[in-house]
PDB file of N, CA and C in Angstrom:
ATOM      1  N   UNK A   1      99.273  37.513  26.902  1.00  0.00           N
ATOM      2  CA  UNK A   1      99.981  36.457  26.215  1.00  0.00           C
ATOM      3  C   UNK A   1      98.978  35.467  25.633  1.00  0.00           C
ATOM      4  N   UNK A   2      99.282  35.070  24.649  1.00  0.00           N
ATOM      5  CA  UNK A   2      98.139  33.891  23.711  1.00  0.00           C
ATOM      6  C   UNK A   2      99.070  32.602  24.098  1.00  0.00           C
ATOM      7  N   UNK A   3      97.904  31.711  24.823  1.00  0.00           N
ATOM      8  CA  UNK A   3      98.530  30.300  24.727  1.00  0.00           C
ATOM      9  C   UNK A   3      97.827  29.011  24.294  1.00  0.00           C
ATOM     10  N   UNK A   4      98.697  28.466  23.841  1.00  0.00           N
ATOM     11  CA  UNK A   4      98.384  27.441  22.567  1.00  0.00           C
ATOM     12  C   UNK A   4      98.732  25.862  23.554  1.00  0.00           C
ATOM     13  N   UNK A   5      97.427  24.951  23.913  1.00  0.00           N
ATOM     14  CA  UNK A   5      97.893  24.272  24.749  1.00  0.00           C
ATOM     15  C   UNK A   5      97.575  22.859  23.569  1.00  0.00           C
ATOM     16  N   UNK A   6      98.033  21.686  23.257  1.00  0.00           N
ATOM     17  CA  UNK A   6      98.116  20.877  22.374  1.00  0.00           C
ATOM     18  C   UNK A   6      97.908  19.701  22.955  1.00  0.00           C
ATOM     19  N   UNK A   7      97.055  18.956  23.262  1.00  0.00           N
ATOM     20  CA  UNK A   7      96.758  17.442  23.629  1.00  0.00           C
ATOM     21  C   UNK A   7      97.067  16.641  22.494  1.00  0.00           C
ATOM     22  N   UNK A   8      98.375  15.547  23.055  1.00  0.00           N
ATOM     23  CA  UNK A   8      98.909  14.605  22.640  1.00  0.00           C
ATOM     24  C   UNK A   8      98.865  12.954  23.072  1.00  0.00           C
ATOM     25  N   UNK A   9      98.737  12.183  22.079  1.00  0.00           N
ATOM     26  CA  UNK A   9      98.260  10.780  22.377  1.00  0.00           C
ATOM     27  C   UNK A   9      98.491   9.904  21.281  1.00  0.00           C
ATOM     28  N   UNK A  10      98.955   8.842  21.985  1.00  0.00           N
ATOM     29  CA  UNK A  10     100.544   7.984  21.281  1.00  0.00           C
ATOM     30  C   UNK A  10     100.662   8.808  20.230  1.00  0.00           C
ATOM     31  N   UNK A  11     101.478   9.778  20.506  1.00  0.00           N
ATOM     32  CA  UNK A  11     102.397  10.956  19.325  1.00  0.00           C
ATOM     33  C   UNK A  11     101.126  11.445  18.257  1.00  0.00           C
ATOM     34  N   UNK A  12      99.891  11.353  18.485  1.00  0.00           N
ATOM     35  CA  UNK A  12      99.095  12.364  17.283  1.00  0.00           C
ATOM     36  C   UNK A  12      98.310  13.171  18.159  1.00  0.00           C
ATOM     37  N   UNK A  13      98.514  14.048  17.832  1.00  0.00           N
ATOM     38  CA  UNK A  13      97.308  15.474  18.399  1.00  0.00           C
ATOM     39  C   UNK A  13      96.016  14.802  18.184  1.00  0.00           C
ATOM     40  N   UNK A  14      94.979  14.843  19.098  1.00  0.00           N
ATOM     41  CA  UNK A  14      93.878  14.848  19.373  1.00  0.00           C
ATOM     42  C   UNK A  14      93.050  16.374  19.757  1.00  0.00           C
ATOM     43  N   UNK A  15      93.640  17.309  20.122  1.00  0.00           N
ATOM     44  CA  UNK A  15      92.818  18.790  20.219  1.00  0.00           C
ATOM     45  C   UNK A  15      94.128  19.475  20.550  1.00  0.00           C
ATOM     46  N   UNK A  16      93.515  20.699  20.630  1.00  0.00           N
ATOM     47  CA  UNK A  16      94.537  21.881  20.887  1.00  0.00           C
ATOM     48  C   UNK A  16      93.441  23.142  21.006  1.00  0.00           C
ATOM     49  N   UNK A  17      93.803  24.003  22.086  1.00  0.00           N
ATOM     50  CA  UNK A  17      93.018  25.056  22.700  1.00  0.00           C
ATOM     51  C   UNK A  17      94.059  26.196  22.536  1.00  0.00           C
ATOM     52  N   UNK A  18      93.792  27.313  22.213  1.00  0.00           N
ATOM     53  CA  UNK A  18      94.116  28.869  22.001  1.00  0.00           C
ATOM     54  C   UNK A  18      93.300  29.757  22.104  1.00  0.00           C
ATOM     55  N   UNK A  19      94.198  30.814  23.090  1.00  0.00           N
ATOM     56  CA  UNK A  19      93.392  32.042  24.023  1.00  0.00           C
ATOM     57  C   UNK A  19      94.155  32.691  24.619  1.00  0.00           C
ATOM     58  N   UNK A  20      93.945  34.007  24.453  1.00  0.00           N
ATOM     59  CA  UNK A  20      94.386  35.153  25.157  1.00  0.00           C
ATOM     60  C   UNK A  20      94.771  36.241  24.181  1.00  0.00           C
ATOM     61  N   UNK A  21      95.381  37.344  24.680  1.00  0.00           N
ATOM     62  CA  UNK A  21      95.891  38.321  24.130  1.00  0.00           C
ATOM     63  C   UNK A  21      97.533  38.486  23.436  1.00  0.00           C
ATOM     64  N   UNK A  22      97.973  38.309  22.282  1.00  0.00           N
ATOM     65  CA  UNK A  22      99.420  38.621  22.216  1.00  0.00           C
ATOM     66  C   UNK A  22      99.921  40.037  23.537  1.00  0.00           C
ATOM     67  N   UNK A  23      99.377  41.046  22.938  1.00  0.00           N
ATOM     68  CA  UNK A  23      99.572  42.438  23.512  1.00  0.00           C
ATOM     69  C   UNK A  23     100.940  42.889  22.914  1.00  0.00           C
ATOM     70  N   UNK A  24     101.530  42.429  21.715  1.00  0.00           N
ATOM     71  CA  UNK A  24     102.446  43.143  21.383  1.00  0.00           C
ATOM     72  C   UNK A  24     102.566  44.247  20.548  1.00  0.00           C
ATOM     73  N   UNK A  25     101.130  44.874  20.204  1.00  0.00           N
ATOM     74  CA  UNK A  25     101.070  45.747  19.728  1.00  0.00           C
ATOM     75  C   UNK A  25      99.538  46.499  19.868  1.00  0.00           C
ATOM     76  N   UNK A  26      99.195  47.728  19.260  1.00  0.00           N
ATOM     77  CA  UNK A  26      98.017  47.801  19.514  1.00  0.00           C
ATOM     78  C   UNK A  26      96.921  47.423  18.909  1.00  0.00           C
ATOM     79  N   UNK A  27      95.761  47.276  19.380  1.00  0.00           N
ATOM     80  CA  UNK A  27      94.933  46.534  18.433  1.00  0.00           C
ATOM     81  C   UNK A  27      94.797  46.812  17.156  1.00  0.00           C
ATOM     82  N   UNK A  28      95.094  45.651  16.302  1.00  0.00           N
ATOM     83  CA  UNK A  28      94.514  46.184  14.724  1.00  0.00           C
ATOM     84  C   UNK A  28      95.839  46.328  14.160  1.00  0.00           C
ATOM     85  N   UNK A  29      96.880  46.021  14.875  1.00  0.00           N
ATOM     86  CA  UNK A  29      98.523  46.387  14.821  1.00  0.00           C
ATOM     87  C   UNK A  29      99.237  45.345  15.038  1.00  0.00           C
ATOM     88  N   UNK A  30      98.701  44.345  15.630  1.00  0.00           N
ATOM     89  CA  UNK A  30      99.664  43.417  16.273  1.00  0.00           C
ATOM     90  C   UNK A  30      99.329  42.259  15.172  1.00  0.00           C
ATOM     91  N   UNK A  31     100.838  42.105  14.925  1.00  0.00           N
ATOM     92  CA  UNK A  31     101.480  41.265  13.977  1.00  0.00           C
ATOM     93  C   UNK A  31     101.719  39.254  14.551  1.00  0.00           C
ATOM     94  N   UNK A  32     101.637  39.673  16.203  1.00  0.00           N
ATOM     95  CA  UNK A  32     101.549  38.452  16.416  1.00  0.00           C
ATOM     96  C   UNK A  32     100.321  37.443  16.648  1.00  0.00           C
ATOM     97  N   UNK A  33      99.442  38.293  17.116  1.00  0.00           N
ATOM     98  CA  UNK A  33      98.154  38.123  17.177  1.00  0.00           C
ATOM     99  C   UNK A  33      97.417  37.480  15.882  1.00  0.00           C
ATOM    100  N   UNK A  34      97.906  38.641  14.696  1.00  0.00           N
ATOM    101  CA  UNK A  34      97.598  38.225  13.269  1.00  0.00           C
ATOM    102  C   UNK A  34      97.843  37.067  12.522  1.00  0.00           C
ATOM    103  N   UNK A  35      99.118  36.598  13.129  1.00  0.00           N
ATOM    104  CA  UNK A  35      99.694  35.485  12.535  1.00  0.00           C
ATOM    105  C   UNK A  35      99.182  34.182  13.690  1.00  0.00           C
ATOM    106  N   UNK A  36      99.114  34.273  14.472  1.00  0.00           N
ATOM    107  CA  UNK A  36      98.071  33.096  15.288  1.00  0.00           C
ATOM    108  C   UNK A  36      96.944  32.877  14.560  1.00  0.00           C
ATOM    109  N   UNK A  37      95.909  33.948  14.635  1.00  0.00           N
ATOM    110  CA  UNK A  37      94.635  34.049  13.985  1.00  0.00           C
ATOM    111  C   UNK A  37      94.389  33.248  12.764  1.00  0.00           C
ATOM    112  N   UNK A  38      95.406  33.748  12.357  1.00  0.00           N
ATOM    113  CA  UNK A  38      95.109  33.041  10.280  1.00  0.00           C
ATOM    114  C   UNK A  38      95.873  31.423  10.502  1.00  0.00           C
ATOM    115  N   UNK A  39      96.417  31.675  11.260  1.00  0.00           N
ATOM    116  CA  UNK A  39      96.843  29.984  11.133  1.00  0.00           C
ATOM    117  C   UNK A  39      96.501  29.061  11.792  1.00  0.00           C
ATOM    118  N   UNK A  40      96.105  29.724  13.346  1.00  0.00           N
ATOM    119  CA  UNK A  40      94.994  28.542  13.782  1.00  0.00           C
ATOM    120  C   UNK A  40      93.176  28.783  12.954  1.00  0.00           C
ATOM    121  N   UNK A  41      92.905  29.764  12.778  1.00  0.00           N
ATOM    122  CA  UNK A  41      91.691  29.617  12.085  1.00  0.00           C
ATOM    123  C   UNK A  41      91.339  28.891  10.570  1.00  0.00           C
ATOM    124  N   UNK A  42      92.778  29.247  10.043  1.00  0.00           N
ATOM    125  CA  UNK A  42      92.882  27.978   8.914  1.00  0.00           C
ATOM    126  C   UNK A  42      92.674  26.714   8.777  1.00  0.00           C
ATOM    127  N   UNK A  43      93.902  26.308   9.890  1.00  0.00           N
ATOM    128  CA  UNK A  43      93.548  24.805  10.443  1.00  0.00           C
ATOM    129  C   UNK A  43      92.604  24.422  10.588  1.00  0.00           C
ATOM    130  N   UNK A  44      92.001  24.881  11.528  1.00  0.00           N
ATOM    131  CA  UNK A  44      90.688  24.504  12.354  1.00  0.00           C
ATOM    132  C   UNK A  44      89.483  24.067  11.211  1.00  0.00           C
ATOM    133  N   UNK A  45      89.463  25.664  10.450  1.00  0.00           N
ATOM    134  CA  UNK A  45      88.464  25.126   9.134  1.00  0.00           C
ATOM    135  C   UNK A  45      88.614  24.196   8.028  1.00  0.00           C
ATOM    136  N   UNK A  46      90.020  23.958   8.190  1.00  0.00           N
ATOM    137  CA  UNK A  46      90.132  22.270   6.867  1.00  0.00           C
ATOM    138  C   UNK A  46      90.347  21.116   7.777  1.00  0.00           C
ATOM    139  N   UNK A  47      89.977  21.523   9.373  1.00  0.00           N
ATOM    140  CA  UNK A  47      90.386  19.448   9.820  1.00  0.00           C
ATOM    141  C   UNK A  47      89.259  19.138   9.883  1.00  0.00           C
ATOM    142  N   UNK A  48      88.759  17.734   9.277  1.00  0.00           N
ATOM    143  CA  UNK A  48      87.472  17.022   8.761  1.00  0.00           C
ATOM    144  C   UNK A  48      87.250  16.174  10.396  1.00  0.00           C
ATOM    145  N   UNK A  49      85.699  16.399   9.995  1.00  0.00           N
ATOM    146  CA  UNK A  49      85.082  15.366  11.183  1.00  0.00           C
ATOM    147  C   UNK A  49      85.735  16.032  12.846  1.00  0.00           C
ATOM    148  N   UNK A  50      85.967  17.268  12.930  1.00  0.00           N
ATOM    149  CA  UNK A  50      86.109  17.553  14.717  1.00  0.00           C
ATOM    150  C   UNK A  50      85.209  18.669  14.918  1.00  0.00           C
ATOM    151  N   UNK A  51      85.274  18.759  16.320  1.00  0.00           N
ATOM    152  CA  UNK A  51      84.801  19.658  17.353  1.00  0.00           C
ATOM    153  C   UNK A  51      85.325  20.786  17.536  1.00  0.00           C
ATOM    154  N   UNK A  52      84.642  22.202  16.880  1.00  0.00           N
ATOM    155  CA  UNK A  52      85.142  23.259  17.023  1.00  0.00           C
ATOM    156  C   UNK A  52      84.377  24.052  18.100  1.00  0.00           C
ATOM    157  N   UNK A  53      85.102  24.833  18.811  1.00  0.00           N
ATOM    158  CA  UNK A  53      84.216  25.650  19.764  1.00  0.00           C
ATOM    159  C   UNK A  53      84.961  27.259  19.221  1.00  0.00           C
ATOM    160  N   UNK A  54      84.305  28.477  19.794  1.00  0.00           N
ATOM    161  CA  UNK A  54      85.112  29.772  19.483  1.00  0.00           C
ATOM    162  C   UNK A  54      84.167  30.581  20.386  1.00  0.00           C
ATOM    163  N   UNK A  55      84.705  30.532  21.505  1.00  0.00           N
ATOM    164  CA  UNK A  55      83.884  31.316  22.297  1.00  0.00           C
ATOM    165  C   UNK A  55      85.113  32.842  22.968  1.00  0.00           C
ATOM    166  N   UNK A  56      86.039  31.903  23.953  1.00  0.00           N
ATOM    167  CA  UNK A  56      86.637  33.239  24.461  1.00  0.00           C
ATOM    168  C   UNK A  56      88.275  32.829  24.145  1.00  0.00           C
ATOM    169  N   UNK A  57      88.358  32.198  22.661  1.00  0.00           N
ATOM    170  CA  UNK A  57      89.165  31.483  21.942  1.00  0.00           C
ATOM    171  C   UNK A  57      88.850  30.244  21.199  1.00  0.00           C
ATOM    172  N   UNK A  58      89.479  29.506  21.004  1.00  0.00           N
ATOM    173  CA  UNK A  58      89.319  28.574  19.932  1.00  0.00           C
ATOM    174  C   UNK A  58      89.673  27.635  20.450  1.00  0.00           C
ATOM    175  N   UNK A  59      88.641  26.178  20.428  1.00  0.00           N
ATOM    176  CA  UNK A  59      89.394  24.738  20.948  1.00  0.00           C
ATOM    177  C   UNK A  59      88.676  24.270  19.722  1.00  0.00           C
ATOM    178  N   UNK A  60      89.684  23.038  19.970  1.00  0.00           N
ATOM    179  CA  UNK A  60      89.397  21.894  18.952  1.00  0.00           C
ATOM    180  C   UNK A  60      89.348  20.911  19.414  1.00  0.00           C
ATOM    181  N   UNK A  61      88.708  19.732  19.623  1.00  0.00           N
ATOM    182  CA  UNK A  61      89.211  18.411  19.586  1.00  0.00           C
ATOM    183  C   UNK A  61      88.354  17.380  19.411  1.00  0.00           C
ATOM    184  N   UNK A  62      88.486  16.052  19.003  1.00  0.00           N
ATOM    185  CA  UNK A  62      87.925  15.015  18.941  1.00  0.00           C
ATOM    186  C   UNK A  62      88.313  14.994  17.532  1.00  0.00           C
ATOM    187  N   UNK A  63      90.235  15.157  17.308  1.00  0.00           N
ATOM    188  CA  UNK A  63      90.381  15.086  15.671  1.00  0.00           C
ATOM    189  C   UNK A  63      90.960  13.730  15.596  1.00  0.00           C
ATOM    190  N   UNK A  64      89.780  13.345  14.259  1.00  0.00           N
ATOM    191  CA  UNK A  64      90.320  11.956  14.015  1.00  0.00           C
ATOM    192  C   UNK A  64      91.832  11.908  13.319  1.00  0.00           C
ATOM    193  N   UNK A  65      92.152  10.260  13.489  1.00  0.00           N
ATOM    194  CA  UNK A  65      93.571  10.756  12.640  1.00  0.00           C
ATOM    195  C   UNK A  65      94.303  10.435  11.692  1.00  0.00           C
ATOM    196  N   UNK A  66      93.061  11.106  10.782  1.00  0.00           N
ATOM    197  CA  UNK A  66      93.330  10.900   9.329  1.00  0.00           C
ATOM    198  C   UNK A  66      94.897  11.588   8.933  1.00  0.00           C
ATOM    199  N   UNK A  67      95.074  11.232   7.760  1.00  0.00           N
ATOM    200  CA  UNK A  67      96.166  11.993   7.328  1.00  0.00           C
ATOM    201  C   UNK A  67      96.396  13.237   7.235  1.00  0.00           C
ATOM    202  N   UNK A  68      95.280  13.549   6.187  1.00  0.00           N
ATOM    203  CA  UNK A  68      95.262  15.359   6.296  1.00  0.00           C
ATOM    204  C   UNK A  68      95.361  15.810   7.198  1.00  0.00           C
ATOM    205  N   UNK A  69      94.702  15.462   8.886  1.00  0.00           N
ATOM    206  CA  UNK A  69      94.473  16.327   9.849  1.00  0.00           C
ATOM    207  C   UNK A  69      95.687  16.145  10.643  1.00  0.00           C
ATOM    208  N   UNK A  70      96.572  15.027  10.594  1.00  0.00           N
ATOM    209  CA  UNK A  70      97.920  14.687  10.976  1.00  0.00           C
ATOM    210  C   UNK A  70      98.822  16.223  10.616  1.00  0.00           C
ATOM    211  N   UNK A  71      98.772  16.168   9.498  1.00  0.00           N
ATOM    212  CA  UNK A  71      99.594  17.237   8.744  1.00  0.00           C
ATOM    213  C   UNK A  71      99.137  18.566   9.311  1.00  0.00           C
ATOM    214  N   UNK A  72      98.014  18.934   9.089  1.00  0.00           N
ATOM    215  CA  UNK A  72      97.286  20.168   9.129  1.00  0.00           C
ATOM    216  C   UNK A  72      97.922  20.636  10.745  1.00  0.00           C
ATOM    217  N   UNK A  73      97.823  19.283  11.829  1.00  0.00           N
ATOM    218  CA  UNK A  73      97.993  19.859  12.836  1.00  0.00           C
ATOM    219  C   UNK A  73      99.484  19.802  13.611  1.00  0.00           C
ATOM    220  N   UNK A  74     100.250  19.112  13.106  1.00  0.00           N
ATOM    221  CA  UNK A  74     101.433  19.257  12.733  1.00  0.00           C
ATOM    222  C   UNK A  74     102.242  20.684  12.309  1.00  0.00           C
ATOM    223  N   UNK A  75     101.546  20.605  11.168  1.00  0.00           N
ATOM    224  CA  UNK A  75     101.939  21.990  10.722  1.00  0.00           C
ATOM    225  C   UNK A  75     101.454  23.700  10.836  1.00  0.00           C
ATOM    226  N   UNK A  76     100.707  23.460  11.995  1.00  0.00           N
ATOM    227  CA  UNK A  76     100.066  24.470  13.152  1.00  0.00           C
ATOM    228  C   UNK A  76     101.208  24.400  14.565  1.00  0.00           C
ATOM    229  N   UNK A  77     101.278  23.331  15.089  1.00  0.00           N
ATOM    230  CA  UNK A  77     101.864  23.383  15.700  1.00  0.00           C
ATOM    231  C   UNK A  77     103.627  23.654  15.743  1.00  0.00           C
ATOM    232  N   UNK A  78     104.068  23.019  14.590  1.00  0.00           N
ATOM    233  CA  UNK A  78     105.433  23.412  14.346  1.00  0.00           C
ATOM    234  C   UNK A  78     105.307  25.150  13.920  1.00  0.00           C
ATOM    235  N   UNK A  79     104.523  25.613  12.896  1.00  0.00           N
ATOM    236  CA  UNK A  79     104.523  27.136  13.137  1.00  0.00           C
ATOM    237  C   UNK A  79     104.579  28.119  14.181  1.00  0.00           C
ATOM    238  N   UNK A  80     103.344  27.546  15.140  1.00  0.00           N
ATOM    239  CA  UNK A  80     103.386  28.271  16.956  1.00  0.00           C
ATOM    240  C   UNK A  80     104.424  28.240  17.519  1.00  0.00           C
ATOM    241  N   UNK A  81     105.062  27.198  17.567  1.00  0.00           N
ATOM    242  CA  UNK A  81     106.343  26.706  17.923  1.00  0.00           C
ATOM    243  C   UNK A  81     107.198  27.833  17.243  1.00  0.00           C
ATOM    244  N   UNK A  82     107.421  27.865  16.169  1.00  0.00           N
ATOM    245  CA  UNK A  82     108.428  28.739  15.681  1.00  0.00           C
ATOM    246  C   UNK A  82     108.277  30.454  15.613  1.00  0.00           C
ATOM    247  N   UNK A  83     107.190  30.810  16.295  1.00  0.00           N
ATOM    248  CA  UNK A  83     106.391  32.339  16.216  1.00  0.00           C
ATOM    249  C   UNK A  83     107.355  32.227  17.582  1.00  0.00           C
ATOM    250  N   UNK A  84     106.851  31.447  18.906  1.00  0.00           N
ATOM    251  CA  UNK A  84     106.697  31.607  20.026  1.00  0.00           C
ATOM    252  C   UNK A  84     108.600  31.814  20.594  1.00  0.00           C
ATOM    253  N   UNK A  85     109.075  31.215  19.431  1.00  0.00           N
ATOM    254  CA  UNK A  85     110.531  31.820  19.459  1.00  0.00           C
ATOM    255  C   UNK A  85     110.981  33.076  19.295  1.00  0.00           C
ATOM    256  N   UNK A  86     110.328  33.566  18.281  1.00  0.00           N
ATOM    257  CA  UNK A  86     110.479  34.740  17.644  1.00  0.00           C
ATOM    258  C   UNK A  86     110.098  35.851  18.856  1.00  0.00           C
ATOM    259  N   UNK A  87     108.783  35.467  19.829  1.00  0.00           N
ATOM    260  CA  UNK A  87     108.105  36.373  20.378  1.00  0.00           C
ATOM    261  C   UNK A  87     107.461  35.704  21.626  1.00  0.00           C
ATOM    262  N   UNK A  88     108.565  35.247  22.491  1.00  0.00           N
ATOM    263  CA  UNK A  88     108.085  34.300  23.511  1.00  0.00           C
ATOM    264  C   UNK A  88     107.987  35.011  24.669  1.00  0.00           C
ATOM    265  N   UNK A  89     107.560  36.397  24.452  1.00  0.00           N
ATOM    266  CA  UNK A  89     106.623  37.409  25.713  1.00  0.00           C
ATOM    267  C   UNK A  89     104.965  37.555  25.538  1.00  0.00           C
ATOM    268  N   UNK A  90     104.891  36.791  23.710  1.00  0.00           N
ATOM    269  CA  UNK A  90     103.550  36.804  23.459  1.00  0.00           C
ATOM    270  C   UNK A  90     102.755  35.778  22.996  1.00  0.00           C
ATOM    271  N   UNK A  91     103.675  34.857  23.272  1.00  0.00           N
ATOM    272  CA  UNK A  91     103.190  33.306  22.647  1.00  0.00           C
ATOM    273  C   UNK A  91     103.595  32.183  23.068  1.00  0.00           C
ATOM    274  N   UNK A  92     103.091  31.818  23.924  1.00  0.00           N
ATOM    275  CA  UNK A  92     103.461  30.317  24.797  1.00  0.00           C
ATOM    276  C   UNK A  92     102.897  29.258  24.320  1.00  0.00           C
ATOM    277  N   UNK A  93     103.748  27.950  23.942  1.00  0.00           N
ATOM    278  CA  UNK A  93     103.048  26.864  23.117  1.00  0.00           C
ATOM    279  C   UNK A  93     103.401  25.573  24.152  1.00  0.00           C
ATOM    280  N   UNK A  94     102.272  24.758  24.357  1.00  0.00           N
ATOM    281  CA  UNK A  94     102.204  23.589  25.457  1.00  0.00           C
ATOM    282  C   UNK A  94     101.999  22.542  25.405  1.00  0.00           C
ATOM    283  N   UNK A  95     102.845  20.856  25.124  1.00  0.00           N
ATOM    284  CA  UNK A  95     102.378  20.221  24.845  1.00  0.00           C
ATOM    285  C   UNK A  95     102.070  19.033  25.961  1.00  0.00           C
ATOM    286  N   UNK A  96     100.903  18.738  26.087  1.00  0.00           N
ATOM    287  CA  UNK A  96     100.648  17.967  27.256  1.00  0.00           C
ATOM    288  C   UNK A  96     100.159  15.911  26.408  1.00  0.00           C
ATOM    289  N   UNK A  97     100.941  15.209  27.198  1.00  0.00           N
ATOM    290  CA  UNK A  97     100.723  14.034  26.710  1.00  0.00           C
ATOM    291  C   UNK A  97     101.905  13.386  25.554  1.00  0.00           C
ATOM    292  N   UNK A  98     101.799  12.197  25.041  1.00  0.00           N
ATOM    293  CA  UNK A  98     102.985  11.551  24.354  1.00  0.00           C
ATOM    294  C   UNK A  98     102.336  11.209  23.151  1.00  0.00           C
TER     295      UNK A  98
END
């Protein structure tokens, strides 16, 4: 299962960490996996001024909170959110903080 954990603070994302395996298909096949990938790796590469790591997944944080990156991560997270419906044996989304 890939999980998407989201640090929140007075209501703006400050980081968000993703890792693991969908497993809903086989490698090179899996459609959910694919659609994580391109959309957190998107994000990640247009939010200005943060901390990227990509070691045994992808964290982010220390995002300032500019506008763009408001949106950008917003609209990462409302997507995960809406995959993890679709396919919530392979995608768990977590939001910790207010």
């Amino acid at each position: 299962m890939i999980k998407a954990v989201f640090f929140v603070r007075k209501k703006e994302i400050i980081g968000f960490e993703i890792s693991g395996h969908a497993n809903y298909a086989a490698k090179g096949s899996d459609i959910v996996c694919a659609a994580v990938s391109v959309l957190s790796e998107s994000v990640a590469n247009e939010l200005s001024n943060t901390v990227v790591y990509q070691e045994s997944g992808l964290k982010v944080s220390l995002i300032p909170p500019t506008l763009g990156n408001k949106v950008l991560c917003k609209l990462l997270l409302d997507s995960l959110k809406e995959i993890s419906k679709e396919y919530p044996k392979n995608l768990e989304v977590t939001v910790y903080g207010k």
